[in-house]
Protein backbone atom coordinates (compact mmCIF):
# COMPACT_ATOMS: atom_id res chain seq x y z
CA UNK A 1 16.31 -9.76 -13.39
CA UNK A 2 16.00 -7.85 -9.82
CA UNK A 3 14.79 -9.85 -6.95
CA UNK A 4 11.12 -9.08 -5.53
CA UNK A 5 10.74 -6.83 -2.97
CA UNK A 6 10.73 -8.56 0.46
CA UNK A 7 8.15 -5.83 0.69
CA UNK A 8 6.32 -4.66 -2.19
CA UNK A 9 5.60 -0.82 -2.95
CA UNK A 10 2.33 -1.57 -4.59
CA UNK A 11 1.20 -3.10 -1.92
CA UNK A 12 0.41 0.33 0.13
CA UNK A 13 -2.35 1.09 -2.21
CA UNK A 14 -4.24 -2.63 -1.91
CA UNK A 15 -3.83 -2.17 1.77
CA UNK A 16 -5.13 1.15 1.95
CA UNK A 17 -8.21 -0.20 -0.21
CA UNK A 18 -8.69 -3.22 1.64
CA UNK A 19 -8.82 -0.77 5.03
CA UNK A 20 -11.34 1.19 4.06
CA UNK A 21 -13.26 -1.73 2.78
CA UNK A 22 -13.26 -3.36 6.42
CA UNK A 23 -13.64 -0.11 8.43
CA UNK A 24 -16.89 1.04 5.82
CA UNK A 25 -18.50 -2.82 5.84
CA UNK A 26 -17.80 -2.01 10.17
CA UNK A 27 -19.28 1.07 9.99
CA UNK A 28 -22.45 -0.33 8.06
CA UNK A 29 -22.68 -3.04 10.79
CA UNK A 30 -22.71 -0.42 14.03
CA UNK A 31 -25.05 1.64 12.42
CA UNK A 32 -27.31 -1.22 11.82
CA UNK A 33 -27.00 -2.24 15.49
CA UNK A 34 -26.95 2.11 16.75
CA UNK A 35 -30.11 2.41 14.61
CA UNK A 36 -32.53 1.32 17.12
CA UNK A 37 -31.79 4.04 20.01
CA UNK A 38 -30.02 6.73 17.65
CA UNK A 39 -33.78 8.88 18.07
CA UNK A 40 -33.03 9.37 22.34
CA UNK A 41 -28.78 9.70 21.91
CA UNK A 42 -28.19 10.94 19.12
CA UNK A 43 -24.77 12.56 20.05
CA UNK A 44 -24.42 9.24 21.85
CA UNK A 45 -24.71 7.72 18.11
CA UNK A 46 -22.37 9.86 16.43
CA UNK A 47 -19.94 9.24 19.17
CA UNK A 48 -19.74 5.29 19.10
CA UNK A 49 -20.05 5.35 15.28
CA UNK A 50 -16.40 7.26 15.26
CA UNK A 51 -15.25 5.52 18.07
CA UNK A 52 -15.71 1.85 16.11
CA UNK A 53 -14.52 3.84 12.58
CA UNK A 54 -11.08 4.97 14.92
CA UNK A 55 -11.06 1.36 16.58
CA UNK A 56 -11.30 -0.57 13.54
CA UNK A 57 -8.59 1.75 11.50
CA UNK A 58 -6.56 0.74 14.31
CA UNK A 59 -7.15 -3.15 14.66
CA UNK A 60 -7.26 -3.39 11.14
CA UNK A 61 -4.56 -1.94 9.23
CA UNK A 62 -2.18 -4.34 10.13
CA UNK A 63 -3.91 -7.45 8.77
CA UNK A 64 -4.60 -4.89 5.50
CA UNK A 65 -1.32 -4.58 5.51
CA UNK A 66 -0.49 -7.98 5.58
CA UNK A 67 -2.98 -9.40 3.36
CA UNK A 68 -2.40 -7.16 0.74
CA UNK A 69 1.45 -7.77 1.05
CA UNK A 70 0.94 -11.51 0.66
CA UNK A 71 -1.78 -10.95 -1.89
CA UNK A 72 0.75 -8.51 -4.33
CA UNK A 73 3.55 -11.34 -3.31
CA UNK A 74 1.86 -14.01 -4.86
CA UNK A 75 0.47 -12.26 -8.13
CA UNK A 76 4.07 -11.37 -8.65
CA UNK A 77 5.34 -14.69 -8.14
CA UNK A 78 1.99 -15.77 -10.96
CA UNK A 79 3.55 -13.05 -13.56
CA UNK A 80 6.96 -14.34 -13.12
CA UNK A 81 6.20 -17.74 -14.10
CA UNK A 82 3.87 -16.94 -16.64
CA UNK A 83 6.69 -14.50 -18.15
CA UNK A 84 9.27 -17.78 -17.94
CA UNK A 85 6.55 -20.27 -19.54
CA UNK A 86 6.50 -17.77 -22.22
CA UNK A 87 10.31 -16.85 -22.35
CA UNK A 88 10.60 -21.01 -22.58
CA UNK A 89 7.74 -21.08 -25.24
CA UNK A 90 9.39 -18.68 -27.81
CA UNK A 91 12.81 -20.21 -26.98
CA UNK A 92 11.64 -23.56 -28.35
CA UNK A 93 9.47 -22.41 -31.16
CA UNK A 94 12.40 -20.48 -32.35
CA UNK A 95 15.80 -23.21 -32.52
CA UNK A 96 15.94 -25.78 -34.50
CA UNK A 97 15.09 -29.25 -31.75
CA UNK A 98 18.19 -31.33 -32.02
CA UNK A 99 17.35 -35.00 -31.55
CA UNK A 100 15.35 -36.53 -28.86
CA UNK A 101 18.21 -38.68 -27.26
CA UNK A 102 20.54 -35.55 -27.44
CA UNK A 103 22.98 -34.31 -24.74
CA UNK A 104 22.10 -30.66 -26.14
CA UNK A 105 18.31 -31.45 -25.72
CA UNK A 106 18.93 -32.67 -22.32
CA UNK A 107 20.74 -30.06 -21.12
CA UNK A 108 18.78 -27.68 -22.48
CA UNK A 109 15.62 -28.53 -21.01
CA UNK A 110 17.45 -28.92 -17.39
CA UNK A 111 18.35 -25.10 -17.76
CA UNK A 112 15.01 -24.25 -18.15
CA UNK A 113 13.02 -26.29 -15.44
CA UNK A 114 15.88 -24.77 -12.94
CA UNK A 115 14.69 -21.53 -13.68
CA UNK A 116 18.44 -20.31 -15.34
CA UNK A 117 16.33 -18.33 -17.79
CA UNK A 118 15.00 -15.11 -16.32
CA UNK A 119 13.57 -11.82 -17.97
């Protein structure tokens, strides 16, 4: 089995999603705050609502980045073990159990909570 990514690839398109989630719920918030005196400036208006949409692209895609990197990280690390409890589950239900006291058994079960088994 290959190592994870330090860096995932599928991680670009979470923090791509996440970024335009942040910038959007920003955008909602100026334009709630603009709204009062958008009737006198309205240029005025359309000018700060792209300067915090450019502003917040920029503070915010690296902690996208990051968050989605640590997010894709961890569900990786979830289907890994999950795969391994499985892999472990079928290996039992399939061989015969030698006897409780057993070297075999022993040994056996060592391999598997040391994570020797890997898909």
């Amino acid at each position: 089995m290959r190592a994870p990514a330090a860096r995932p690839e599928n991680a670009r398109g979470l923090a791509a999603l996440l970024l335009a989630a942040s910038v959007a719920a920003l955008a909602v918030a100026a334009d709630q705050l603009i709204e009062t005196w958008i009737d006198d400036h309205l240029f005025l208006a359309w000018v700060a609502m792209w300067a915090v949409v450019f502003a917040g692209s920029l503070l915010l895609t690296g902690t996208a980045r990051r968050m989605s990197t640590r997010t894709i990280a961890s569900l990786d690390r979830w289907a890994a073990g999950r795969a391994q409890a499985r892999a472990a589950a079928r290996l039992r239900a399939r061989h015969v159990r030698p006897p409780a006291g057993s070297p075999l058994l022993a040994k056996a079960t060592r391999a598997l909570d040391s994570h020797l088994f890997h898909l």
